[in-house]
Protein backbone atom coordinates (compact mmCIF):
# COMPACT_ATOMS: atom_id res chain seq x y z
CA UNK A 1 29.46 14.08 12.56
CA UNK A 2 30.71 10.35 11.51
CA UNK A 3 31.75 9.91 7.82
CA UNK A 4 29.17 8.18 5.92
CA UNK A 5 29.53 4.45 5.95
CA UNK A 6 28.64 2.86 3.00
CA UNK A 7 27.55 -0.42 4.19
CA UNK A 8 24.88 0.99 6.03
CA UNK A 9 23.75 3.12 3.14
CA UNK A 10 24.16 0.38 0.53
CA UNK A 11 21.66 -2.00 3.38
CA UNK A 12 19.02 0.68 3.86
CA UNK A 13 18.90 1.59 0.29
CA UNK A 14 18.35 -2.24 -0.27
CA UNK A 15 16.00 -2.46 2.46
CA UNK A 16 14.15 0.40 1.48
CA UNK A 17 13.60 -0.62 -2.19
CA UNK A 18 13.01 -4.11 -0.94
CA UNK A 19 9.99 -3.01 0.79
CA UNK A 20 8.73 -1.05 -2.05
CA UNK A 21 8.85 -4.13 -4.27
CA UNK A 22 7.15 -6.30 -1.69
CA UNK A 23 4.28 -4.01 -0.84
CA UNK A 24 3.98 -2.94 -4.17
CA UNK A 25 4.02 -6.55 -5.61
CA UNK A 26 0.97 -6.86 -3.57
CA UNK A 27 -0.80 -3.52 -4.32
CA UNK A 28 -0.45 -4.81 -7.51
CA UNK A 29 -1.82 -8.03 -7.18
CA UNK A 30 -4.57 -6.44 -5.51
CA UNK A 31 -5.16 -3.81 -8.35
CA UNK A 32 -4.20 -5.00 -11.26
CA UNK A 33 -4.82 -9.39 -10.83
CA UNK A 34 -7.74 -8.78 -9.33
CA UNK A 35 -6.97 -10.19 -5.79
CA UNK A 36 -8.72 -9.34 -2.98
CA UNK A 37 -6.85 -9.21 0.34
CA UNK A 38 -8.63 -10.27 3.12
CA UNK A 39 -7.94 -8.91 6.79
CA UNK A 40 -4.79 -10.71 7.52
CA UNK A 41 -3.67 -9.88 4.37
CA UNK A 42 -3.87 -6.01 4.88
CA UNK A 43 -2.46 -6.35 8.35
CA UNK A 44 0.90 -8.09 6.83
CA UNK A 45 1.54 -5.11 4.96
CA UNK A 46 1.77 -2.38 7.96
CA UNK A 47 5.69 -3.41 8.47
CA UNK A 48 6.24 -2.77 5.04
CA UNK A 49 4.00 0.67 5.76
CA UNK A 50 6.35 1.44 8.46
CA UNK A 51 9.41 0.49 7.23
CA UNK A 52 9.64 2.48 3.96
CA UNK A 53 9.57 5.90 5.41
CA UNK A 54 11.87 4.50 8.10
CA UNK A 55 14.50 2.92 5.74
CA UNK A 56 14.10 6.69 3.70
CA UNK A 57 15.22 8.34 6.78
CA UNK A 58 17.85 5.56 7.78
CA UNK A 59 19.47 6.66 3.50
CA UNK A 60 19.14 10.29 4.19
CA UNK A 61 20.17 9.56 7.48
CA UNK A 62 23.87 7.74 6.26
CA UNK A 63 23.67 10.46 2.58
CA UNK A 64 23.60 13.85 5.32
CA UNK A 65 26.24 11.72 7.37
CA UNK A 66 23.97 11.95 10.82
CA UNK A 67 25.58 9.85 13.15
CA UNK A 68 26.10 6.57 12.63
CA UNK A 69 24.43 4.80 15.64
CA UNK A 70 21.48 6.58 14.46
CA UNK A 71 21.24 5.07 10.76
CA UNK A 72 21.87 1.50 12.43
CA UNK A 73 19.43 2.02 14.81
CA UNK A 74 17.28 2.45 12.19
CA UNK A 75 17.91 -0.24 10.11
CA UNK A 76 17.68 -2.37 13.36
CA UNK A 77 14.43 -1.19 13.79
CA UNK A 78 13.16 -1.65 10.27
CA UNK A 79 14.31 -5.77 11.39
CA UNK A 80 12.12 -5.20 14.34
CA UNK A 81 9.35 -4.61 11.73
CA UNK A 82 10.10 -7.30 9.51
CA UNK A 83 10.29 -9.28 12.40
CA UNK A 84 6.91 -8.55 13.19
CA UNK A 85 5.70 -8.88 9.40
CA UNK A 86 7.53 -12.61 9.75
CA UNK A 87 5.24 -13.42 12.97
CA UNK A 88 1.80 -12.25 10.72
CA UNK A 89 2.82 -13.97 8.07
CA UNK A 90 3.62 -17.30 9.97
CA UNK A 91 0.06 -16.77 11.81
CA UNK A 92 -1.45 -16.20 8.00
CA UNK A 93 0.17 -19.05 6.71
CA UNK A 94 -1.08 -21.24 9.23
CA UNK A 95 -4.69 -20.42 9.27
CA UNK A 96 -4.14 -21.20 5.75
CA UNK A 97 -3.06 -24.49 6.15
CA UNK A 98 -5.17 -25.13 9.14
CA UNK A 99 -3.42 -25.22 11.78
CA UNK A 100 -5.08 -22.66 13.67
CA UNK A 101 -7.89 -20.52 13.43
CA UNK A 102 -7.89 -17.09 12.17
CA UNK A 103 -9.89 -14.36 13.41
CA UNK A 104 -14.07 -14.84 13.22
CA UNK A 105 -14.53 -11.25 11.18
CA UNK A 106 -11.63 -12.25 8.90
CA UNK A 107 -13.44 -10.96 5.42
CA UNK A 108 -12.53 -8.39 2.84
CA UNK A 109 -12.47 -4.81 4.13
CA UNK A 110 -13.64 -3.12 1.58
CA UNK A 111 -15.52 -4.67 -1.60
CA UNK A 112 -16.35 -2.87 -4.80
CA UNK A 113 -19.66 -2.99 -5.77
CA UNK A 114 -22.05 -0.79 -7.70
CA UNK A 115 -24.27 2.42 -6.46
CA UNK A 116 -26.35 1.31 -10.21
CA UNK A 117 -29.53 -0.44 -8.24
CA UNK A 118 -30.20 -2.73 -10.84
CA UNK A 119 -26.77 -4.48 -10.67
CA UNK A 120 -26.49 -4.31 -7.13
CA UNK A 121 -28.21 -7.64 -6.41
CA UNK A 122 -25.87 -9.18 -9.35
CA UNK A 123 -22.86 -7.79 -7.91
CA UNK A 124 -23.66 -9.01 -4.68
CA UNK A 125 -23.94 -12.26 -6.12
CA UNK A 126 -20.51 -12.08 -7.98
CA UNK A 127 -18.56 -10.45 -5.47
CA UNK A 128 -17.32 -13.09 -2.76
CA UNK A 129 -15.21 -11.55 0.00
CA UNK A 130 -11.52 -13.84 0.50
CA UNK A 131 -11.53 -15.83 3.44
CA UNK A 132 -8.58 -15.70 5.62
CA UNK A 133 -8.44 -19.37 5.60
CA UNK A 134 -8.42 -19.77 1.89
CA UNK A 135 -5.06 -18.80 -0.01
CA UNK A 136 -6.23 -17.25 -2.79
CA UNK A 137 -3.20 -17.98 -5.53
CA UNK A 138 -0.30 -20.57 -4.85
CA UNK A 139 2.90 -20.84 -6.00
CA UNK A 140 5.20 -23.40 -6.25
CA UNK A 141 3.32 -24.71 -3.32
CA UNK A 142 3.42 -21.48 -0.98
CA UNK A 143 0.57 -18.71 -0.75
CA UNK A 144 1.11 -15.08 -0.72
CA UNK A 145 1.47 -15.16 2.90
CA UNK A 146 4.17 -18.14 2.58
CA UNK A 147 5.98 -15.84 0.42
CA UNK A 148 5.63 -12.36 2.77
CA UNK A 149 7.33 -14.92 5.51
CA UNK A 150 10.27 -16.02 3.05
CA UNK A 151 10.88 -11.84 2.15
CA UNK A 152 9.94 -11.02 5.88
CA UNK A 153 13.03 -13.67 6.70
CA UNK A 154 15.64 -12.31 4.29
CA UNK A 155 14.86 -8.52 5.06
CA UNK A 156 14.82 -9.02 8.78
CA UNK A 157 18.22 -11.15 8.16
CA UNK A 158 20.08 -8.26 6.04
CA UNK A 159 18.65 -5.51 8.47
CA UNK A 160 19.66 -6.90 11.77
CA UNK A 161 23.09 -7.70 9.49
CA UNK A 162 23.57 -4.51 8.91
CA UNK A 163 22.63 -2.86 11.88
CA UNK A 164 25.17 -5.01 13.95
CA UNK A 165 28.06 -4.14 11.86
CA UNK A 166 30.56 -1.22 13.22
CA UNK A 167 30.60 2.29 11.29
């Protein structure tokens, strides 16, 4: 077995917790602000879905010293994913911004309403599913999606990084 190479260890830890903060950051924007993702939305975080258990088993695979083609083709593929993340993102961003359309069934998923029959015609008035053409919070100019692109970016950068460099 190779000796365990700490670059590779140091980039998937990085990339793992990365991806934890990123999904998370929107799980809790979801969940705790009170924003609804629409369908292009959830679909941006299935990289991140992927990745995590793949960037856990790219650290245990460099902390059990497994060889090390294996961990970097790991973290290459966790790139691959973010790489794939970027490209939603972009498409997100743009439908945003108008510059192409976005899918025709692009509503919330799932809504939370009441089962209480005499507030379900008020919630049904309150509750308006996001559109997938409408950012829903901006900052510093870019929308959630504009900012999953920028993170998408950097993590594909430092995986592809650190998958190219020798053990």
């Amino acid at each position: 077995m190779a000796m365990t190479n700490t670059s590779h260890f140091r980039t998937a830890l990085f990339l793992l917790v990365a991806m934890v903060a990123t999904v998370g950051s929107a799980l809790a924007f979801q969940y705790i602000g009170g924003y609804l993702p629409c369908k292009l939305c959830l679909e941006q975080r299935f990289p991140y879905y992927a990745g995590i258990p793949l960037m856990a088993l790219a650290v245990a695979s460099s902390v059990l010293r497994w060889p090390a083609r294996f961990t970097r083709l790991l973290i290459a593929l966790g790139g691959i994913l973010m790489l794939v993340g970027l490209g939603l993102a972009i498409f997100h961003a743009g439908v945003e911004w108008k510059f192409w359309a976005g899918p025709t069934d692009c509503t919330a998923v799932a809504m939370s309403i009441t089962t209480d029959a005499g507030n379900l015609l008020k919630d049904l008035n309150a509750v308006h599913p996001p559109a997938c053409d409408t950012a829903a919070l901006r900052v510093l100019g870019l929308s959630f999606a504009g900012w999953n692109a920028i993170a998408s970016l950097i993590l594909l950068v430092i995986a592809f990084r650190g998958a190219l460099k020798a053990a």
